[in-house]
C-alpha atoms as a PDB file:
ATOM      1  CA  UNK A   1      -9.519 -23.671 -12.247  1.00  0.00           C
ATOM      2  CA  UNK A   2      -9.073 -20.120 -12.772  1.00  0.00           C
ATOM      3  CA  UNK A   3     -11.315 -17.628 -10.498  1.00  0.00           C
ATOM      4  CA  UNK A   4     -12.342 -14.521 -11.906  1.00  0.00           C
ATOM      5  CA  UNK A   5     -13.033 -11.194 -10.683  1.00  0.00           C
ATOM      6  CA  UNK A   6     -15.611  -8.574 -11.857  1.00  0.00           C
ATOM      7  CA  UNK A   7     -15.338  -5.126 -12.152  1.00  0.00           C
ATOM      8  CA  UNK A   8     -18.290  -4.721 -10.196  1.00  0.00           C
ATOM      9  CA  UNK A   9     -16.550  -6.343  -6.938  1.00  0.00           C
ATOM     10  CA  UNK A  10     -14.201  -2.912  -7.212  1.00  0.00           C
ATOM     11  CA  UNK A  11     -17.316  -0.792  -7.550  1.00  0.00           C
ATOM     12  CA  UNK A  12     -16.998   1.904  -4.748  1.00  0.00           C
ATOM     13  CA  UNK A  13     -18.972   0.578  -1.728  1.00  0.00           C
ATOM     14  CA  UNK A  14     -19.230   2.345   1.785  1.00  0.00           C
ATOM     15  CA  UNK A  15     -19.737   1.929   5.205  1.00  0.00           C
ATOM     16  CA  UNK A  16     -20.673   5.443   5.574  1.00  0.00           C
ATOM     17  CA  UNK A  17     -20.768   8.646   3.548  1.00  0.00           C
ATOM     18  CA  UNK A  18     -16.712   9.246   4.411  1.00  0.00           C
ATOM     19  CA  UNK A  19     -15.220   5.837   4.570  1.00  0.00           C
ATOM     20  CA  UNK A  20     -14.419   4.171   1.291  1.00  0.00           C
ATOM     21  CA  UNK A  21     -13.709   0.427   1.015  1.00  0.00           C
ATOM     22  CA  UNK A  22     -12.698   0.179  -2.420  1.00  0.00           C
ATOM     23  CA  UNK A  23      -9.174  -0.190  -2.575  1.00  0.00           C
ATOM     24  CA  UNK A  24      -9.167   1.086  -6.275  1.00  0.00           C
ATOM     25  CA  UNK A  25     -11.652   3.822  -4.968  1.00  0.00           C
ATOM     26  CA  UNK A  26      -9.515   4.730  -2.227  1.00  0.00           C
ATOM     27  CA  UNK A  27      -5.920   4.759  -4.024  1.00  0.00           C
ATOM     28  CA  UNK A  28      -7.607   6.592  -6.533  1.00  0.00           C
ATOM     29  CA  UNK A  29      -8.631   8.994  -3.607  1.00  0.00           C
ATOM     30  CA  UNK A  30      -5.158   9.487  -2.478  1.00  0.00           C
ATOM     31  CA  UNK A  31      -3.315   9.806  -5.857  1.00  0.00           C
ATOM     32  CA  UNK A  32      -5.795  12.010  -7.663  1.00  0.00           C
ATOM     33  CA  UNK A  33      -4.697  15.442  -7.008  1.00  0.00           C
ATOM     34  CA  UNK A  34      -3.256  17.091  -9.941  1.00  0.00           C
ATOM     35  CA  UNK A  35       0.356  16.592  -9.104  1.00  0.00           C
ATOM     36  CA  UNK A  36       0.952  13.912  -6.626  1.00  0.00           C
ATOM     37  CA  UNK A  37       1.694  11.000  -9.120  1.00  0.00           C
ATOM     38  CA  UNK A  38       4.788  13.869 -10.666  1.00  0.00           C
ATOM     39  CA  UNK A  39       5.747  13.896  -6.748  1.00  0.00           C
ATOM     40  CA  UNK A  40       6.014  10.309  -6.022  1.00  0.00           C
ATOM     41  CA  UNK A  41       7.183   9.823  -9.509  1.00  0.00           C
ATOM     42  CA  UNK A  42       9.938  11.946  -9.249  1.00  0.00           C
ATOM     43  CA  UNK A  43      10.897  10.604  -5.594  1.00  0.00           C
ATOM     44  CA  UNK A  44      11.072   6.326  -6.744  1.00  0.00           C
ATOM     45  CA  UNK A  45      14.583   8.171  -7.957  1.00  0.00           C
ATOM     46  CA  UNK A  46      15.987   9.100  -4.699  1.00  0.00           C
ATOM     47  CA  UNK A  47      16.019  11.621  -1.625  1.00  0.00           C
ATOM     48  CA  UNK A  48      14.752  15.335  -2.518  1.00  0.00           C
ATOM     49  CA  UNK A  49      14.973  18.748  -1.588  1.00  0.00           C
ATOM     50  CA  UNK A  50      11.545  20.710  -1.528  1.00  0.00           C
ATOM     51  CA  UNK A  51      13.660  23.189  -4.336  1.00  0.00           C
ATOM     52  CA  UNK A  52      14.813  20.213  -6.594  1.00  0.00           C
ATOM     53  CA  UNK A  53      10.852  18.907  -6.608  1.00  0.00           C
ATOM     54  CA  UNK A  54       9.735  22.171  -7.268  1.00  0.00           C
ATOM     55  CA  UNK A  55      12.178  23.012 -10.379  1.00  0.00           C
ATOM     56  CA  UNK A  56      11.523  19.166 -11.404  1.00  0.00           C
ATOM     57  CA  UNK A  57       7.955  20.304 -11.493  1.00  0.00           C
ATOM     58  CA  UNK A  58       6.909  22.906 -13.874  1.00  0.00           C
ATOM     59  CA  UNK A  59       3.895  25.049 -13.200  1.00  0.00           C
ATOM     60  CA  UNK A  60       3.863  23.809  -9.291  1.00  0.00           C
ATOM     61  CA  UNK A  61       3.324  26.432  -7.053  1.00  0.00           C
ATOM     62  CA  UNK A  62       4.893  26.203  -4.273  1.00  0.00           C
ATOM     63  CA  UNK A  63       1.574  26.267  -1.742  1.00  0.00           C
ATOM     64  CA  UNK A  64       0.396  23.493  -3.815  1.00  0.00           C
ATOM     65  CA  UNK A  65       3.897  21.590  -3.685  1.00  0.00           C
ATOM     66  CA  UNK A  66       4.089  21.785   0.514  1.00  0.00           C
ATOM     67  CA  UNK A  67      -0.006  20.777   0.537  1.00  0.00           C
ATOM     68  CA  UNK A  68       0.373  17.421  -1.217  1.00  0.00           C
ATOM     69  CA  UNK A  69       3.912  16.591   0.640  1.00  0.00           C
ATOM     70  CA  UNK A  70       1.984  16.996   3.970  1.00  0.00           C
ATOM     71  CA  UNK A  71      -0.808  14.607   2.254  1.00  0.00           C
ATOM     72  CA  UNK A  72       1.557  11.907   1.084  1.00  0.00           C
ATOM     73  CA  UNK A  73       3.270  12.088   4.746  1.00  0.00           C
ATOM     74  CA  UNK A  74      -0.064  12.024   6.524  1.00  0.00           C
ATOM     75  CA  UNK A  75      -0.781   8.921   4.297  1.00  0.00           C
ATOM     76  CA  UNK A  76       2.358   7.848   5.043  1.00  0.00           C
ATOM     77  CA  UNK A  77       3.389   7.123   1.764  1.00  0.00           C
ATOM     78  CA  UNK A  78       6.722   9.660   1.944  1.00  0.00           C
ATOM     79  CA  UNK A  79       9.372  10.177   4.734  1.00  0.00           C
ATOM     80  CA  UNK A  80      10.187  14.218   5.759  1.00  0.00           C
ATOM     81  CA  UNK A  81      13.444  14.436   7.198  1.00  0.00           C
ATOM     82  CA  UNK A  82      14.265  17.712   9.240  1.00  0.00           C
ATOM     83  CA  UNK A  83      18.154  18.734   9.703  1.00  0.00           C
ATOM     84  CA  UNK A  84      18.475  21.531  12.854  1.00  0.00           C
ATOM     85  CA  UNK A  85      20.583  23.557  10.462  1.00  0.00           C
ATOM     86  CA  UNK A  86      20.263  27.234   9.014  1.00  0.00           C
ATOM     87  CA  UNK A  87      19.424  27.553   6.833  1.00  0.00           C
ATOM     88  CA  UNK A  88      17.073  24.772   7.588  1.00  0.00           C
ATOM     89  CA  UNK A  89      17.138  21.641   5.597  1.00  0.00           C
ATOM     90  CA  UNK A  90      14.369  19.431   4.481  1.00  0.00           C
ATOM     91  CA  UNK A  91      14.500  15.932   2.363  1.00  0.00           C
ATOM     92  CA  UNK A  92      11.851  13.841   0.942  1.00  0.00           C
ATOM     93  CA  UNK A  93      11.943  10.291   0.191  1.00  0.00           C
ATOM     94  CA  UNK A  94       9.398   7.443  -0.318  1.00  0.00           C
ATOM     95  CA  UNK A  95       8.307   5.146   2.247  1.00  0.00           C
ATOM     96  CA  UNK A  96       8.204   1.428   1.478  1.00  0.00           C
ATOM     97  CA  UNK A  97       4.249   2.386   0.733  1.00  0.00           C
ATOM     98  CA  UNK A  98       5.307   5.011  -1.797  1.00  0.00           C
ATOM     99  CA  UNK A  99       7.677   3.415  -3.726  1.00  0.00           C
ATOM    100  CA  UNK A 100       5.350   0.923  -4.045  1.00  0.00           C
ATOM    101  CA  UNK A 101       3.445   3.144  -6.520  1.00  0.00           C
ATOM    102  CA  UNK A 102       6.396   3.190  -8.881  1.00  0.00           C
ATOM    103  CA  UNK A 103       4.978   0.072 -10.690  1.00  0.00           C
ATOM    104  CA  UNK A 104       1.442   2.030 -11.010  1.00  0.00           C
ATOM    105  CA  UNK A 105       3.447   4.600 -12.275  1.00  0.00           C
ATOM    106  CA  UNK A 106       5.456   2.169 -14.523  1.00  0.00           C
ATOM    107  CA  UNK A 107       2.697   1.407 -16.011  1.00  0.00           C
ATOM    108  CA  UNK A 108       0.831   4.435 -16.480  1.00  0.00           C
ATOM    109  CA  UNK A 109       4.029   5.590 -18.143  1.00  0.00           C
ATOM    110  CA  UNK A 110       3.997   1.964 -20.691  1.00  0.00           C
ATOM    111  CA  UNK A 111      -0.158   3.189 -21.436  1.00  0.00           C
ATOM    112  CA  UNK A 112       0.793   6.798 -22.219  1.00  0.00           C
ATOM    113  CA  UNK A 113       3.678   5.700 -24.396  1.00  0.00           C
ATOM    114  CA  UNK A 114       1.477   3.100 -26.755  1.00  0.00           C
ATOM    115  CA  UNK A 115      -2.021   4.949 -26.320  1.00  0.00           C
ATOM    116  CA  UNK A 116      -1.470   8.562 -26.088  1.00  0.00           C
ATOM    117  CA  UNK A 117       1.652   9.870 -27.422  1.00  0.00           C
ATOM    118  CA  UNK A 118       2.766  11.227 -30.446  1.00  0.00           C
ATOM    119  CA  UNK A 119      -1.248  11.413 -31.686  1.00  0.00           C
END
């Protein structure tokens, strides 16, 4: 017998005003800032430099670059690593959390390519 799910189980539901339960809600929460599915995206290929995400990223400034890494490491979806060089050298890479998204991402990339392109 096959169980089925409503769309109203995912309906945002709280605890209090701050704390979201939904886990659509809150991966929506996390991922919904104009340029942190580009990031991640551009990450599930390897190690990065802050410079090679920010020429990878047309249009990013680089304020708004350095405030959603420090959001995806605070969610702990991306590693920094630090080298005590100078000039000083930084690297990004997805955690096993982040690279996770890559199928999300996979298939956000499948429903742009049938639904929205080339229209």
């Amino acid at each position: 017998m096959t169980q089925h799910t409503s769309v109203a189980q995912d309906a945002p539901s709280t605890l209090s005003h701050d704390t979201v339960v939904c886990p659509v809600a809150k991966t929506a929460e996390i991922v919904s800032g104009k340029w942190t599915l580009l990031i991640i995206r551009d990450l599930t290929t390897g190690t990065k430099r802050f410079s090679e995400l920010e020429r990878s990223l047309v249009g990013i400034s680089p304020k708004t670059l350095s405030e959603r890494l420090t959001a995806l490491e605070r969610e702990g979806m991306l590693h920094r690593q630090t080298y005590a060089e100078v000039p000083p050298k930084v690297e990004y890479s997805l955690t096993e959390k982040g690279q996770a998204l890559a199928q999300v991402i996979d298939a956000m990339r499948a429903y742009g390519s049938r639904w929205l392109c080339c229209q």
